[in-house]
C-alpha atoms as a PDB file:
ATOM      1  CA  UNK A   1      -4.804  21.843  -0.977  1.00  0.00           C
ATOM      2  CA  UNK A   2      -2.173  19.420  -0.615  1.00  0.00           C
ATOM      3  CA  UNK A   3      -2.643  16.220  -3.064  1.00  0.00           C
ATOM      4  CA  UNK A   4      -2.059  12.147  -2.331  1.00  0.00           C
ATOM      5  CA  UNK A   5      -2.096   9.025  -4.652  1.00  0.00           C
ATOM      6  CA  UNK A   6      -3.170   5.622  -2.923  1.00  0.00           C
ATOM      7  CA  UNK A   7      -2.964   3.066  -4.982  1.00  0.00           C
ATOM      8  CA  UNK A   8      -5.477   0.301  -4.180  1.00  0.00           C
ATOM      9  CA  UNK A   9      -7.315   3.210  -2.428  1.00  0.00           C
ATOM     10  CA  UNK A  10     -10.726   2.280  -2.377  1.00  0.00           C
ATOM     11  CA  UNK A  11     -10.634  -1.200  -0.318  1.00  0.00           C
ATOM     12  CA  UNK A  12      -9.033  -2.606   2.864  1.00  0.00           C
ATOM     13  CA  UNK A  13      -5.813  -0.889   4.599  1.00  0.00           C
ATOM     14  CA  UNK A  14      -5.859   1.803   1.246  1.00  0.00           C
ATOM     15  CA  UNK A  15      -8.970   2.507   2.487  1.00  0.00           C
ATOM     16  CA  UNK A  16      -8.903   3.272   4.845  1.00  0.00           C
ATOM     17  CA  UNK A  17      -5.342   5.567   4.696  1.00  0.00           C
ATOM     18  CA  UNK A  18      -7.368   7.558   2.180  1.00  0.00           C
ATOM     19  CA  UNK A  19     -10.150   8.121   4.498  1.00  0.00           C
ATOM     20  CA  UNK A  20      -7.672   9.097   7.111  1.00  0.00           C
ATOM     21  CA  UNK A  21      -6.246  11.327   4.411  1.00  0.00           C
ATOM     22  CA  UNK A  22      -9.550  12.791   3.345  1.00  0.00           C
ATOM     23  CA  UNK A  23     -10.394  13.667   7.043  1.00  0.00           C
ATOM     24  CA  UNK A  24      -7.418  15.979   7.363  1.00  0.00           C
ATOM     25  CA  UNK A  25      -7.901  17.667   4.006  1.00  0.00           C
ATOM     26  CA  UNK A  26      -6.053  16.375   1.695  1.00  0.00           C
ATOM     27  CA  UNK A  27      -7.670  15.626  -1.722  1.00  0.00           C
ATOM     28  CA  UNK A  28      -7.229  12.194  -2.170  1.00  0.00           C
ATOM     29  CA  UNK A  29      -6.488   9.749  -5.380  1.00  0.00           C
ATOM     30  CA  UNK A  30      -7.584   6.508  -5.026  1.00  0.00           C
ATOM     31  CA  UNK A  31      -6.501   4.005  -7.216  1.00  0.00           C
ATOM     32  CA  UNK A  32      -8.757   1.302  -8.241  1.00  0.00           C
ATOM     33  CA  UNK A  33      -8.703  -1.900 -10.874  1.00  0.00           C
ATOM     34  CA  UNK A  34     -10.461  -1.233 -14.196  1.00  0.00           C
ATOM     35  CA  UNK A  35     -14.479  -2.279 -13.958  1.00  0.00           C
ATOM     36  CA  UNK A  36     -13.814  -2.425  -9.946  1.00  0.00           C
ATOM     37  CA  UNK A  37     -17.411  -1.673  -8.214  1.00  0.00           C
ATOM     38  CA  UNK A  38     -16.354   1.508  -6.101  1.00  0.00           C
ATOM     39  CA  UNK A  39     -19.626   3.040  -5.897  1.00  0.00           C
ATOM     40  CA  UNK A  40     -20.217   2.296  -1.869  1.00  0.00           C
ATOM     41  CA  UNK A  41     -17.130   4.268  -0.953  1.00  0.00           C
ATOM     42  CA  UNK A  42     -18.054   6.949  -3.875  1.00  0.00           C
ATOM     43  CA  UNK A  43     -21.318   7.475  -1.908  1.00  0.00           C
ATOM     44  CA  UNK A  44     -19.896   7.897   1.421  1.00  0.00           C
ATOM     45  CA  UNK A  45     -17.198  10.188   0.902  1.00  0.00           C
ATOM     46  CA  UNK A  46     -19.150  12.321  -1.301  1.00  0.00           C
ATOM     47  CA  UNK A  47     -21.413  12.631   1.355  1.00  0.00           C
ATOM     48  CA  UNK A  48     -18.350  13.359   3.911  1.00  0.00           C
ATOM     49  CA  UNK A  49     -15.840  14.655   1.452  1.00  0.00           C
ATOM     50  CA  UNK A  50     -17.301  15.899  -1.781  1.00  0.00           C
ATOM     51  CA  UNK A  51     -14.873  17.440  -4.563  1.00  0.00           C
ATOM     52  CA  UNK A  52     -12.069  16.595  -2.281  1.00  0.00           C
ATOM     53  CA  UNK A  53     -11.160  12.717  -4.007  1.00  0.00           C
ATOM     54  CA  UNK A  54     -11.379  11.058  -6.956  1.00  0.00           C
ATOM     55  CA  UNK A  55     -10.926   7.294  -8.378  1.00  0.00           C
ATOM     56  CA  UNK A  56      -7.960   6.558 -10.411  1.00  0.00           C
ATOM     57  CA  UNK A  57      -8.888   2.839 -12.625  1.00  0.00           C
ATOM     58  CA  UNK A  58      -5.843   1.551 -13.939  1.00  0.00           C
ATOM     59  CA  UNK A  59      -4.136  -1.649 -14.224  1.00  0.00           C
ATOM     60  CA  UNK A  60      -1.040  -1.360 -11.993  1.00  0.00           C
ATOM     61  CA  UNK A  61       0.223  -4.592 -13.215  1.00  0.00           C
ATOM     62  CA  UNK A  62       1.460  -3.453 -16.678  1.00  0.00           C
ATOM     63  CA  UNK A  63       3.646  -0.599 -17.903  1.00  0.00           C
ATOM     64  CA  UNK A  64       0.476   1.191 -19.973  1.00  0.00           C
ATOM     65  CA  UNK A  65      -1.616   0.778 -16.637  1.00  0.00           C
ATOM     66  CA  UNK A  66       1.382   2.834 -15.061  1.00  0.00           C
ATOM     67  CA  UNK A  67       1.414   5.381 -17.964  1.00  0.00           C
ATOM     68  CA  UNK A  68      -2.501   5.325 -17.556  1.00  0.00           C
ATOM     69  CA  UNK A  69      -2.226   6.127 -13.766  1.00  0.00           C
ATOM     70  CA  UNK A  70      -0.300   8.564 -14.208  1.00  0.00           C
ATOM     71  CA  UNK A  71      -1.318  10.547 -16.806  1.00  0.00           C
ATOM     72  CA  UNK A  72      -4.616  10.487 -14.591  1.00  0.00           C
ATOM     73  CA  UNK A  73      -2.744  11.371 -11.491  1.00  0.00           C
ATOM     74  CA  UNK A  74      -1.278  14.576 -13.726  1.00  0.00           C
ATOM     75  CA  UNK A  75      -4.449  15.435 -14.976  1.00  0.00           C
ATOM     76  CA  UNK A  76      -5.727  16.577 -11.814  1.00  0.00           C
ATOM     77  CA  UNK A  77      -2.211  17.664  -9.963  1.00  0.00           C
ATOM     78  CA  UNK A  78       1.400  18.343 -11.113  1.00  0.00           C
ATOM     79  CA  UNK A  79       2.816  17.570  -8.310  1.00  0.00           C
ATOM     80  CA  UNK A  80       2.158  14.885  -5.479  1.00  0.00           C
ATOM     81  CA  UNK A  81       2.428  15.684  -1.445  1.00  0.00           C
ATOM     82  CA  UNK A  82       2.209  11.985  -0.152  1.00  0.00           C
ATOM     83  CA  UNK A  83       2.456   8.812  -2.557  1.00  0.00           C
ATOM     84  CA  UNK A  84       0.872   5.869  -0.711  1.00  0.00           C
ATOM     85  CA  UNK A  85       1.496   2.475  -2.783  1.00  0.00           C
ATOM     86  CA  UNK A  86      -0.391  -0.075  -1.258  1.00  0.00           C
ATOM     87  CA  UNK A  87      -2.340  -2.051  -4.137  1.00  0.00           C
ATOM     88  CA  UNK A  88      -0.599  -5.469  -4.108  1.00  0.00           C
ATOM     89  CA  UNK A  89      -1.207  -9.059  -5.255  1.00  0.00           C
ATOM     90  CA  UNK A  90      -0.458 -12.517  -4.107  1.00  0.00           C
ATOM     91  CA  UNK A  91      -0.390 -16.281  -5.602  1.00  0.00           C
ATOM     92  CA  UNK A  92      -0.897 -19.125  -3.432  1.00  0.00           C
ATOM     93  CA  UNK A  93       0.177 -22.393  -4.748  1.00  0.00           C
ATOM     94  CA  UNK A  94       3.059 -24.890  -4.455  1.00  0.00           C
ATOM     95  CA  UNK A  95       6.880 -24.167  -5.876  1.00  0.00           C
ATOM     96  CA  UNK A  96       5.566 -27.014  -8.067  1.00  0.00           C
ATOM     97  CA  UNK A  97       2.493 -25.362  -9.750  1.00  0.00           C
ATOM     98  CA  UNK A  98       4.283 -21.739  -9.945  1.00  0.00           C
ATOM     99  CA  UNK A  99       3.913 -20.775 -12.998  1.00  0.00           C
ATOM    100  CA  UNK A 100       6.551 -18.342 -15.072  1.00  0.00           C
ATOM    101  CA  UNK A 101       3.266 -15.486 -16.094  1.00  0.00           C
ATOM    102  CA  UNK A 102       2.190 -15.432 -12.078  1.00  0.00           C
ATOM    103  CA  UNK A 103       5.300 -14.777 -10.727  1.00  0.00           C
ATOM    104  CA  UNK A 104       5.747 -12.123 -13.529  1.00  0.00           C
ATOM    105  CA  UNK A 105       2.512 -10.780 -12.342  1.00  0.00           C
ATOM    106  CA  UNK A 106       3.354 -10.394  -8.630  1.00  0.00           C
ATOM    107  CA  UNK A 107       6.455  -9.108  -9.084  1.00  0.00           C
ATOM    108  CA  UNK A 108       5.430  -6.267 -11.275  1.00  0.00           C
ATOM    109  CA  UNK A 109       2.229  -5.700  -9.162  1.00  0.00           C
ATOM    110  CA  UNK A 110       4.388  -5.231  -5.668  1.00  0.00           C
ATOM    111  CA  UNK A 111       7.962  -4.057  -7.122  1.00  0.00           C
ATOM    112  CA  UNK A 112       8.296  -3.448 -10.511  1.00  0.00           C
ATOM    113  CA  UNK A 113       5.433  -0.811 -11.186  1.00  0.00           C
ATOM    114  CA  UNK A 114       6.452   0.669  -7.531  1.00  0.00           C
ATOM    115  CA  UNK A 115       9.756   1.898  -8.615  1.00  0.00           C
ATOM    116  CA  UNK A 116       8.678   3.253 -11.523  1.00  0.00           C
ATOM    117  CA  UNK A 117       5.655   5.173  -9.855  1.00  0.00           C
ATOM    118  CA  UNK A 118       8.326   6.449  -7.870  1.00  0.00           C
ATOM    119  CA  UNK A 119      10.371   7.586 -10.981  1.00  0.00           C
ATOM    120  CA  UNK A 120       7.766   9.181 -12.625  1.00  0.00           C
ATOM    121  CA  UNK A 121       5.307  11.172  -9.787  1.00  0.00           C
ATOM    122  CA  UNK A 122       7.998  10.767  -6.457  1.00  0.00           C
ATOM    123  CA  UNK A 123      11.274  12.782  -7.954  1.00  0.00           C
ATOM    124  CA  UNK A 124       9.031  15.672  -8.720  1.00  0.00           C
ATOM    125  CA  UNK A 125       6.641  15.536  -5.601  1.00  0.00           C
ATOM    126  CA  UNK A 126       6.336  18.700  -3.416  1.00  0.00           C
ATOM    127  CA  UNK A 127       8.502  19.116  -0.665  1.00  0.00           C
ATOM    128  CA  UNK A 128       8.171  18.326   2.461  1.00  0.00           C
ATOM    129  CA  UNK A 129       7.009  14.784   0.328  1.00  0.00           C
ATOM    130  CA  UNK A 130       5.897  11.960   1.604  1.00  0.00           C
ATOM    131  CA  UNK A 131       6.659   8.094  -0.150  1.00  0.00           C
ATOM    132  CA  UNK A 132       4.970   5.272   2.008  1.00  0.00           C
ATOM    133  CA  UNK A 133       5.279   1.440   0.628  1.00  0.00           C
ATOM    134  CA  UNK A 134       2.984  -0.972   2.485  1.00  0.00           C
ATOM    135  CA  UNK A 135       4.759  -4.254   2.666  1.00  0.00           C
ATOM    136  CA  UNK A 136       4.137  -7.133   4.963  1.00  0.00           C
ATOM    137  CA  UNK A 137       5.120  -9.153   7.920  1.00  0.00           C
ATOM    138  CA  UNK A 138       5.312 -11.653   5.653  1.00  0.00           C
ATOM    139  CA  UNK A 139       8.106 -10.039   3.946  1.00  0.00           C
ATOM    140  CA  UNK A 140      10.238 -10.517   7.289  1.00  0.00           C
ATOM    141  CA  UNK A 141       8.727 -13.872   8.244  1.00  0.00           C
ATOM    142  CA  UNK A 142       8.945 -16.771   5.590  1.00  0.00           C
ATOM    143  CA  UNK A 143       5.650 -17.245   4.221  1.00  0.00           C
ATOM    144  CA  UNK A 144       4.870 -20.817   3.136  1.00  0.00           C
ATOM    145  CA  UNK A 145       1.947 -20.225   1.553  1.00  0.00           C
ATOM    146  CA  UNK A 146       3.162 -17.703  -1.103  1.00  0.00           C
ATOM    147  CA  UNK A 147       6.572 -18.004  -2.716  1.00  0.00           C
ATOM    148  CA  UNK A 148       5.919 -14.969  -5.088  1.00  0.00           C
ATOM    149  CA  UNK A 149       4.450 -12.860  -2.471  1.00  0.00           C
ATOM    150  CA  UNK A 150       6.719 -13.409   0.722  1.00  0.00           C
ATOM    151  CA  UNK A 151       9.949 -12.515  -1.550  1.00  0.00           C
ATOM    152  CA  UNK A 152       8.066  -9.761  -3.704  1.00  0.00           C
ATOM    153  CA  UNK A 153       7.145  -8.227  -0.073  1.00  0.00           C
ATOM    154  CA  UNK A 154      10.815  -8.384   1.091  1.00  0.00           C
ATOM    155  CA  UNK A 155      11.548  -6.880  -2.085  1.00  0.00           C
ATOM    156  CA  UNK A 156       9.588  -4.117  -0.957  1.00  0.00           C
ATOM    157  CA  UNK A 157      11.096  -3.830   2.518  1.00  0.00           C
ATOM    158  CA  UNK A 158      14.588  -3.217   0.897  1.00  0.00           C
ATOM    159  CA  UNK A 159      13.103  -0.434  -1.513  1.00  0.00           C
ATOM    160  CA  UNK A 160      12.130   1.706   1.544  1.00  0.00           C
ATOM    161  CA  UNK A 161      15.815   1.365   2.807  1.00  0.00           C
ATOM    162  CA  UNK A 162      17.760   1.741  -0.220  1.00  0.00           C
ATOM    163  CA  UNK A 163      15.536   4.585  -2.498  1.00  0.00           C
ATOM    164  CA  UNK A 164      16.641   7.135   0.077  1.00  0.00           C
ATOM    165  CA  UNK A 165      19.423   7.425  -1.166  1.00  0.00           C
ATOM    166  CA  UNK A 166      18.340   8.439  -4.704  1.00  0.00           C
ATOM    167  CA  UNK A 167      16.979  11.483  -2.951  1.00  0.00           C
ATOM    168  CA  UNK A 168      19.394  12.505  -1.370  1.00  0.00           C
ATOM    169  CA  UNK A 169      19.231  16.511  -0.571  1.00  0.00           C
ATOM    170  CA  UNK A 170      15.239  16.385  -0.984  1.00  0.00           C
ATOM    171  CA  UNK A 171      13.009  16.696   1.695  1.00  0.00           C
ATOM    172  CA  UNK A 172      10.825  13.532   0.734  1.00  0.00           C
ATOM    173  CA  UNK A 173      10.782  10.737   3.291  1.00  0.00           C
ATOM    174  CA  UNK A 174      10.777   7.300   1.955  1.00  0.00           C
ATOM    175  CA  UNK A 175       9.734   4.581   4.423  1.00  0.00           C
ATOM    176  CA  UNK A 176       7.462   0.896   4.808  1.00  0.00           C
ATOM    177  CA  UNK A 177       4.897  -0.295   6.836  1.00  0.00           C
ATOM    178  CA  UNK A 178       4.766  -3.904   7.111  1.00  0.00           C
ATOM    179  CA  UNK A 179       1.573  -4.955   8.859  1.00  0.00           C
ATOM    180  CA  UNK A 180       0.750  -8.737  10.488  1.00  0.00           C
ATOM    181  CA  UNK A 181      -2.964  -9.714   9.387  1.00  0.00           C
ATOM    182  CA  UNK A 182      -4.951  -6.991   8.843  1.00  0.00           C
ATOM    183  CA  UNK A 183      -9.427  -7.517   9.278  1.00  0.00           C
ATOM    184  CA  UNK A 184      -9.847  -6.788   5.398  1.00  0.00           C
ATOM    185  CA  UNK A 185     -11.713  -8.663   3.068  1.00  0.00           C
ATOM    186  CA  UNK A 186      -8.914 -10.350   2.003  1.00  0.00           C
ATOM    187  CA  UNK A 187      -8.234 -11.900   5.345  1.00  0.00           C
ATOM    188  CA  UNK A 188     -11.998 -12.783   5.981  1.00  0.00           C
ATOM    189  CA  UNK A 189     -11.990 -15.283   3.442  1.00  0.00           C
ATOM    190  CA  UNK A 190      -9.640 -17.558   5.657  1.00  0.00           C
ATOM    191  CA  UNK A 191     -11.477 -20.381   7.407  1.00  0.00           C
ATOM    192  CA  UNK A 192     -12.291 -19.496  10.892  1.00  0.00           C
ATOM    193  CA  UNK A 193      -9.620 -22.446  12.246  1.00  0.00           C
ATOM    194  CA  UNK A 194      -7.063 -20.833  10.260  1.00  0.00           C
ATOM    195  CA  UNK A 195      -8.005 -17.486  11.795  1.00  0.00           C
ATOM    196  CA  UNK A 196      -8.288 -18.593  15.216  1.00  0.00           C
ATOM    197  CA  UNK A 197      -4.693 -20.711  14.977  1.00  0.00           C
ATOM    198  CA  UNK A 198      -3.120 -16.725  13.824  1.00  0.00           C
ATOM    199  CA  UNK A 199      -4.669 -15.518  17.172  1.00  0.00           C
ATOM    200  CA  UNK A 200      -3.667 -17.573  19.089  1.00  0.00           C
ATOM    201  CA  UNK A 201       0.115 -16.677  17.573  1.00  0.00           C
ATOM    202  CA  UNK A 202      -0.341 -12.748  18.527  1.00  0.00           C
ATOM    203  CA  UNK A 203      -0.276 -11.376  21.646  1.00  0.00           C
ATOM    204  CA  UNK A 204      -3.164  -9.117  21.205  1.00  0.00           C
ATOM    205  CA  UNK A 205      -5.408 -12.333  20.444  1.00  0.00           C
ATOM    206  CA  UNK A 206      -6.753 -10.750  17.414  1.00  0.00           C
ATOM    207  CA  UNK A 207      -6.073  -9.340  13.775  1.00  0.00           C
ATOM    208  CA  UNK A 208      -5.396  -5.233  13.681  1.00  0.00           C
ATOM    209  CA  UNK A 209      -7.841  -2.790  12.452  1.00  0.00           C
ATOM    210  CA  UNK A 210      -7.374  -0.960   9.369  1.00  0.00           C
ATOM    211  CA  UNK A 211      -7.891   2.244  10.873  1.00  0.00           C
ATOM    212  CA  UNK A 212      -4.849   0.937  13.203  1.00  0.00           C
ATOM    213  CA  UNK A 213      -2.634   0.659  10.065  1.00  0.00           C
ATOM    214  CA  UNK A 214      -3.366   4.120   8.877  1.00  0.00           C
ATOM    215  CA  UNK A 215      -2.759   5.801  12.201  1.00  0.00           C
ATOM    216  CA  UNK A 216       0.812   4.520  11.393  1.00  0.00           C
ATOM    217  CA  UNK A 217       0.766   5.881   8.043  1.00  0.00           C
ATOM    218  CA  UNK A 218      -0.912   9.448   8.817  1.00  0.00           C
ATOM    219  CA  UNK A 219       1.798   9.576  11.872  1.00  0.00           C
ATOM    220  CA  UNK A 220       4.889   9.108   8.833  1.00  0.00           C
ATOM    221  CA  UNK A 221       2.802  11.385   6.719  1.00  0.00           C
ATOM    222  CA  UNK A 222       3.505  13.653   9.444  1.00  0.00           C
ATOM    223  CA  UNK A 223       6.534  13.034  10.969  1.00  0.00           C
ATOM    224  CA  UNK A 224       9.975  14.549   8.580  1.00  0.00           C
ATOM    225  CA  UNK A 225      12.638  12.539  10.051  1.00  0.00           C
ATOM    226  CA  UNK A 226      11.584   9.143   9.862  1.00  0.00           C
ATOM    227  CA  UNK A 227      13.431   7.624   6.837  1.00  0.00           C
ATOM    228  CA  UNK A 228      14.421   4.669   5.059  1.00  0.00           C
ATOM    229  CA  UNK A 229      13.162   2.524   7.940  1.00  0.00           C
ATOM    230  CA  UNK A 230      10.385  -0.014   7.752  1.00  0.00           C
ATOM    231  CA  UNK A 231       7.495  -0.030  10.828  1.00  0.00           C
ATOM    232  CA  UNK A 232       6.546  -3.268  11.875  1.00  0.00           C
ATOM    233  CA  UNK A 233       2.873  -3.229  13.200  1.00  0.00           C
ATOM    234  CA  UNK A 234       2.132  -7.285  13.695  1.00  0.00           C
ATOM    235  CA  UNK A 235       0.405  -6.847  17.470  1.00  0.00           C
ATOM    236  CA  UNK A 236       3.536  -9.113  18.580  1.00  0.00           C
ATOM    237  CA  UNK A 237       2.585 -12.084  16.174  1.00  0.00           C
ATOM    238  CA  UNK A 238       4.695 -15.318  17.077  1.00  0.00           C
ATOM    239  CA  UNK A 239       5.565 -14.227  20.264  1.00  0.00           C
ATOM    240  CA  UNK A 240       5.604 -17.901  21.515  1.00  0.00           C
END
């Protein structure tokens, strides 16, 4: 049985990567926020994947969340095959109202804890090993909206490029997905102007599927010589 960690596992894109996980027999980790209602998903892969998952709570946004994760994570497997760190945060707001705590906050939710899940469960993952980061168009593409979130995400970007080289010699691919919008819940909360002026800026005329997104992560699960690079799947957003 080979083992993977997603964090934010049990909504959206994480999701649905665990699912795609599940359904090619790996036993999957899914990381979840303390309290969060993950009984829906429990039911469903139970009935699809029983003793093949289980939820990890932990609060990802503070070093004893990371030591809880882990020790979780160890509990049940000593070493990792695929480490999939997707939970992530945002704050919307002005450079005016940005306040010194929420940028804290997003930068340890998207970087800071990151590297040092990588430190503590990547260096000693099986090999072949697998280290995915899901980052975001909107860590290529200035994001207006989100000071905090745009620069944490291109923070994110340059981790898949540079970490490589901290393992060097092992056979553990390190790489980045950075999707365009995505049809999560997150995204359905936009007003449907706002969502029809983002269609109207993609070539595909809609948002991607989350299923789509973890095609592209199952396919550098699979794949041992993709590397340090970071896979842009945006369905050709501002293409005019």
């Amino acid at each position: 049985m080979k083992y993977a960690l997603v964090t934010g596992g049990a909504s959206g894109i994480g999701r649905a990567i665990a699912e795609k996980l599940l359904g090619n027999g790996y036993h999957v980790l899914a990381g979840c926020l303390p309290g969060e209602d993950t009984s829906a998903v429990d039911a469903e892969w139970s009935a699809a994947f029983p003793e093949q998952f289980g939820f990890v709570p932990a609060n990802l946004g503070t070093m004893s969340g990371l030591d809880e994760c882990v020790a979780q994570v160890t509990a049940v497997t000593d070493k990792l095959d695929v480490l999939v760190i997707n939970a992530g945060m945002t704050s919307r707001g002005s450079l005016e109202d940005l306040t010194f705590e929420q940028w804290n906050l997003v930068m340890n939710v998207n970087v800071t804890i990151p590297v040092f899940l990588v430190q503590k469960l990547g260096l000693t993952m099986n090999e072949p090993g697998r280290i995915i980061f899901m980052g975001s168009l909107m860590g290529i593409q200035p994001h207006s909206m989100s000071l905090a979130y745009g620069v944490t995400k291109s923070a994110v970007l340059a981790l898949a490029r540079n970490l490589p080289k901290f393992f060097d010699g092992k056979d553990i691919t390190i790489n980045a997905i950075a999707p365009g919008f995505v049809e999560t819940p997150w995204q359905l909360e936009k007003p449907q102007e706002i969502r029809d002026n983002i269609n109207n800026k993609v070539a595909l005329h809609r948002f991607a599927k989350p299923q789509e997104i973890a095609d592209l992560a199952y396919h550098l699960v699979e794949n041992g010589f993709i590397n340090g690079t970071v896979v842009t799947i945006d369905g050709a957003y501002s293409y005019k």
